[in-house]
N, C-alpha and C. Protein backbone atom coordinates (compact mmCIF):
# COMPACT_ATOMS: atom_id res chain seq x y z
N UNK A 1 88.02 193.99 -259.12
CA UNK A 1 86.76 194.68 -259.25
C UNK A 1 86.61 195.70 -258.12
N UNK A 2 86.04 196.68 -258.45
CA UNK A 2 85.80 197.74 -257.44
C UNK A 2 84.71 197.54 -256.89
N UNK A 3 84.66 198.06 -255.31
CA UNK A 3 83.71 197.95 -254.32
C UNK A 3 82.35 198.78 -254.80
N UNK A 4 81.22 197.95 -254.36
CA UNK A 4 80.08 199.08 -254.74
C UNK A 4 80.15 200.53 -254.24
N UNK A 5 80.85 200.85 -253.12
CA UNK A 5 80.91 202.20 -252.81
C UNK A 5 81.64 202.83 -253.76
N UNK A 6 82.98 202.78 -254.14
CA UNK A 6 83.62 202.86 -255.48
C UNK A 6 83.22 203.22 -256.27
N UNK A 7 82.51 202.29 -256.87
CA UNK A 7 81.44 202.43 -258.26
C UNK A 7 80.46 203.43 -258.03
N UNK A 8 79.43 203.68 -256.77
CA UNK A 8 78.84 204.05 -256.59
C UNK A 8 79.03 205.89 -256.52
N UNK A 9 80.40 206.16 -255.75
CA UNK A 9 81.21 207.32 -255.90
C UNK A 9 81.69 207.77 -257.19
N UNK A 10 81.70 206.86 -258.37
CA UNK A 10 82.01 207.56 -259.37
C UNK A 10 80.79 207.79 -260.34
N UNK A 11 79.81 206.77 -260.34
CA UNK A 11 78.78 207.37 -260.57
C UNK A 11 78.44 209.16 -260.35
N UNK A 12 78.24 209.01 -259.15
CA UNK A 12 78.03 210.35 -258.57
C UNK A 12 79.09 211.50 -259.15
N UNK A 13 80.21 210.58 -259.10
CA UNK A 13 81.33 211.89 -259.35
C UNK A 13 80.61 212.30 -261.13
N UNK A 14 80.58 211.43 -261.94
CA UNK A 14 80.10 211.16 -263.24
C UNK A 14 78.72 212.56 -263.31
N UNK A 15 77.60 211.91 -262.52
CA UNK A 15 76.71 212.81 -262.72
C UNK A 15 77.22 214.44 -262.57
N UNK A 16 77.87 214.23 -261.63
CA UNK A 16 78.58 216.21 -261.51
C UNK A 16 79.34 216.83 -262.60
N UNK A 17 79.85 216.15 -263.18
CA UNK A 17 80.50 216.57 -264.51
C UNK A 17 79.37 217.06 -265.49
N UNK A 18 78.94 216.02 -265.66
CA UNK A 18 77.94 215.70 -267.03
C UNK A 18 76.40 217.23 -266.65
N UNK A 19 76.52 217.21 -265.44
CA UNK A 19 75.18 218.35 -264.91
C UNK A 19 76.11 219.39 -265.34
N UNK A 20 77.36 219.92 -264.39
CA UNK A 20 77.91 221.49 -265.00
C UNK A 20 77.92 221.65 -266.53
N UNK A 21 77.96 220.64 -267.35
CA UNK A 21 77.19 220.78 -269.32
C UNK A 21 78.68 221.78 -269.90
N UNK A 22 80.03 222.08 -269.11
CA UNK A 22 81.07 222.25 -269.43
C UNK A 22 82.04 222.03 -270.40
N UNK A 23 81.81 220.95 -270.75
CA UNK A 23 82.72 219.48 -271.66
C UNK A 23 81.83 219.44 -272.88
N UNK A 24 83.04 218.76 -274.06
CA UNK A 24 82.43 218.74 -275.38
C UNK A 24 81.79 217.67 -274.92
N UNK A 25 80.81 217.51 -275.97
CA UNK A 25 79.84 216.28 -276.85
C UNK A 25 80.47 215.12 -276.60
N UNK A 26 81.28 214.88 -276.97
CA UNK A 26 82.01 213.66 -277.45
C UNK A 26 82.43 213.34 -275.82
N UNK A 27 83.19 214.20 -275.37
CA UNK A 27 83.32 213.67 -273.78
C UNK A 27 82.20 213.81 -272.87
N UNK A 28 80.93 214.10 -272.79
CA UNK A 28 79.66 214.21 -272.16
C UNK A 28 78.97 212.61 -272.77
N UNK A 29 79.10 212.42 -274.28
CA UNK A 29 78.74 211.15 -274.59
C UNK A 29 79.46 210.15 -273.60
N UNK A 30 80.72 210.03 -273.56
CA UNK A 30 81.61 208.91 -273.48
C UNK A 30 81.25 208.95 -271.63
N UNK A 31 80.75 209.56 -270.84
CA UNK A 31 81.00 209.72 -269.56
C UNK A 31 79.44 208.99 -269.58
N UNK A 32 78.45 209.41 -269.94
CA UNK A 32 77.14 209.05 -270.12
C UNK A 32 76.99 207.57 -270.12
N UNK A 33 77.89 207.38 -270.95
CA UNK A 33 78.14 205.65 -271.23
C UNK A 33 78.33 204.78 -269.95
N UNK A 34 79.55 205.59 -269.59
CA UNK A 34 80.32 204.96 -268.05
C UNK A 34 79.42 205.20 -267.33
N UNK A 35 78.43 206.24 -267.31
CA UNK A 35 77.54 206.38 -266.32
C UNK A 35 76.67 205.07 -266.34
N UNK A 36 76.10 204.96 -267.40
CA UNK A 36 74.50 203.86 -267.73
C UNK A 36 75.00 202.50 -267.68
N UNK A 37 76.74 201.98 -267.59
CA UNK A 37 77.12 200.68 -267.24
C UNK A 37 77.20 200.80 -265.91
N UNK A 38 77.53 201.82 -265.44
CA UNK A 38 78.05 201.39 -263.70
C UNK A 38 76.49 201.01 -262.63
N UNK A 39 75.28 202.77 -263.77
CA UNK A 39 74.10 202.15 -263.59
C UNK A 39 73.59 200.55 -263.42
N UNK A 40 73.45 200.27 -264.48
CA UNK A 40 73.11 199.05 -264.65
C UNK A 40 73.60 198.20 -263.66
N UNK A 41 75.19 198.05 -263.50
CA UNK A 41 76.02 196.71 -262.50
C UNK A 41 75.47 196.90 -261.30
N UNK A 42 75.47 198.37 -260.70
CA UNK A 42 74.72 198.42 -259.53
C UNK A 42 73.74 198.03 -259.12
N UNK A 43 72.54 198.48 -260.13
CA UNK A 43 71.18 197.72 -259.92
C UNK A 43 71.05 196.09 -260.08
N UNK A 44 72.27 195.63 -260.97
CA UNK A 44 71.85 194.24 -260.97
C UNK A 44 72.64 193.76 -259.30
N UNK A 45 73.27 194.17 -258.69
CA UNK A 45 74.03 193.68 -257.69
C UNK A 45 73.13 194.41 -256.78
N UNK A 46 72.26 195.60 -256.35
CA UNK A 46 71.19 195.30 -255.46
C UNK A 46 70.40 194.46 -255.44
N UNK A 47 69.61 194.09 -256.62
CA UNK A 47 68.76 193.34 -256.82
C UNK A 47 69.18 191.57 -256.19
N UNK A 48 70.50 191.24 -256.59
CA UNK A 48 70.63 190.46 -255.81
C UNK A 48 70.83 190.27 -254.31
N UNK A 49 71.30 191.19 -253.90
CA UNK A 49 71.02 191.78 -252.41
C UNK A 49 70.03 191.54 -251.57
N UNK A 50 68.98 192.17 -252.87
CA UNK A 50 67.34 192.28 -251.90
C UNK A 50 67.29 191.00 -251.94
N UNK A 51 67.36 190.21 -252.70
CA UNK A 51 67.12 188.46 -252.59
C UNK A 51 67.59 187.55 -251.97
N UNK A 52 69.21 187.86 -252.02
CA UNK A 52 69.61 187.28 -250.09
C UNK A 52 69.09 187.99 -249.15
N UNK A 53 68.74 189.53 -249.25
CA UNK A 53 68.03 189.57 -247.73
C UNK A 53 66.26 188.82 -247.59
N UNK A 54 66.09 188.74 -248.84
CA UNK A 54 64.29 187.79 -248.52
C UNK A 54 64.32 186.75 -248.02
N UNK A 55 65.49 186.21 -248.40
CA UNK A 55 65.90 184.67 -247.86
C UNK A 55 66.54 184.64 -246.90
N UNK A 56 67.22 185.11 -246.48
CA UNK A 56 67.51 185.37 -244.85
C UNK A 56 65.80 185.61 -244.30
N UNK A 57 65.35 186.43 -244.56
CA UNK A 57 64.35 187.22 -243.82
C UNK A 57 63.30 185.87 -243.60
N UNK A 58 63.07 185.13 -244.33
CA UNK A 58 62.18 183.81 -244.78
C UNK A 58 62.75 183.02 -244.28
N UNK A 59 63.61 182.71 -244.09
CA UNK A 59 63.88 181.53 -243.42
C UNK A 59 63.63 180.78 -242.47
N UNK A 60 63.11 179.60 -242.55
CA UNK A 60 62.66 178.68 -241.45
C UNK A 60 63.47 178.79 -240.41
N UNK A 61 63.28 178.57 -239.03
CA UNK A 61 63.77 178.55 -237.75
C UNK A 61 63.71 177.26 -237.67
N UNK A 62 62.64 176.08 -238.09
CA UNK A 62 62.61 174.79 -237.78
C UNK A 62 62.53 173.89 -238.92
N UNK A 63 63.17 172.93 -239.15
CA UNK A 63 63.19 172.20 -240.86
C UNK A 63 61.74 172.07 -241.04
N UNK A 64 60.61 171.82 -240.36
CA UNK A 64 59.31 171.28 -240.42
C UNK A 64 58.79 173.18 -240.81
N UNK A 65 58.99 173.96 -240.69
CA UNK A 65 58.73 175.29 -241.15
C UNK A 65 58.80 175.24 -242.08
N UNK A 66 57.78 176.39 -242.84
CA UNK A 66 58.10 176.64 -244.43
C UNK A 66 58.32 178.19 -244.14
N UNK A 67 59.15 178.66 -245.64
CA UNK A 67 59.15 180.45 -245.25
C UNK A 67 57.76 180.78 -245.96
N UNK A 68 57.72 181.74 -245.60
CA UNK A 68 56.54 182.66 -246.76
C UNK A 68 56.78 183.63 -247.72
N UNK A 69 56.25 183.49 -248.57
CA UNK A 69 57.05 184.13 -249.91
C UNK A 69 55.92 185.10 -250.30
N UNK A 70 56.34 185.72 -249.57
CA UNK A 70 55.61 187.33 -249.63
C UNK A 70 55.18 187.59 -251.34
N UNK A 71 56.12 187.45 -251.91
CA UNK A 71 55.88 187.71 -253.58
C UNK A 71 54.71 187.02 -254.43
N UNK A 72 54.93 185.51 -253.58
CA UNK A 72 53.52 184.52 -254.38
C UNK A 72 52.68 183.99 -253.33
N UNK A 73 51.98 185.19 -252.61
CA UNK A 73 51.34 184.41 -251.56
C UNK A 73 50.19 183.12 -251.77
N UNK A 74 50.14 182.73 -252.87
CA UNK A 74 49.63 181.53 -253.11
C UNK A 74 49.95 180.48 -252.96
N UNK A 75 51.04 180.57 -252.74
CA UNK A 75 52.12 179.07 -252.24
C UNK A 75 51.80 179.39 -251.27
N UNK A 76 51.91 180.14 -249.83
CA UNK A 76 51.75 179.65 -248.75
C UNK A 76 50.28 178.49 -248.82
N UNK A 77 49.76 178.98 -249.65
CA UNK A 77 48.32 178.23 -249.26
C UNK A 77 48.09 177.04 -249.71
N UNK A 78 49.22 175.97 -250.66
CA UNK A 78 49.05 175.29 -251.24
C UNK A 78 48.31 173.93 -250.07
N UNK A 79 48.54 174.01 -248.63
CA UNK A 79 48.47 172.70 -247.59
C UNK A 79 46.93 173.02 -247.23
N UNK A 80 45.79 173.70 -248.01
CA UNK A 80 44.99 174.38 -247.55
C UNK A 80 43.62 173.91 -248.35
């Protein structure tokens, strides 16, 4: 599997083609394609990213700690 920079570089390379509007149909389709999968893998592999970094970021320092979950701040309040 290729590195997100990789992927991320051909994306880009992808969009430069597909903008100069040079190339038939059929090869502007087929690049479009490669474009909106590499899209997609990327965003699903930030997304997991941001979620190990929340959980790093949350993490208790002491087992008797809880993190805070910025997203449902209603759980912090459940001891309340």
């Amino acid at each position: 599997m290729k590195s997100f920079e990789e992927r991320l570089d051909r994306l880009e390379e992808l969009s430069g083609i597909l903008q100069k509007g040079d190339i038939p149909l059929e090869e502007a389709v087929s690049l479009f394609e490669e474009g909106i999968k590499l899209s997609k893998g990327l965003e699903k592999e930030l997304t997991k990213i941001e979620h190990r970094i929340e959980i790093l970021i949350n993490k208790p320092e002491k087992i008797e700690d809880t993190p805070e979950f910025g997203l449902f701040p209603e759980l912090n309040d459940k001891d309340e």
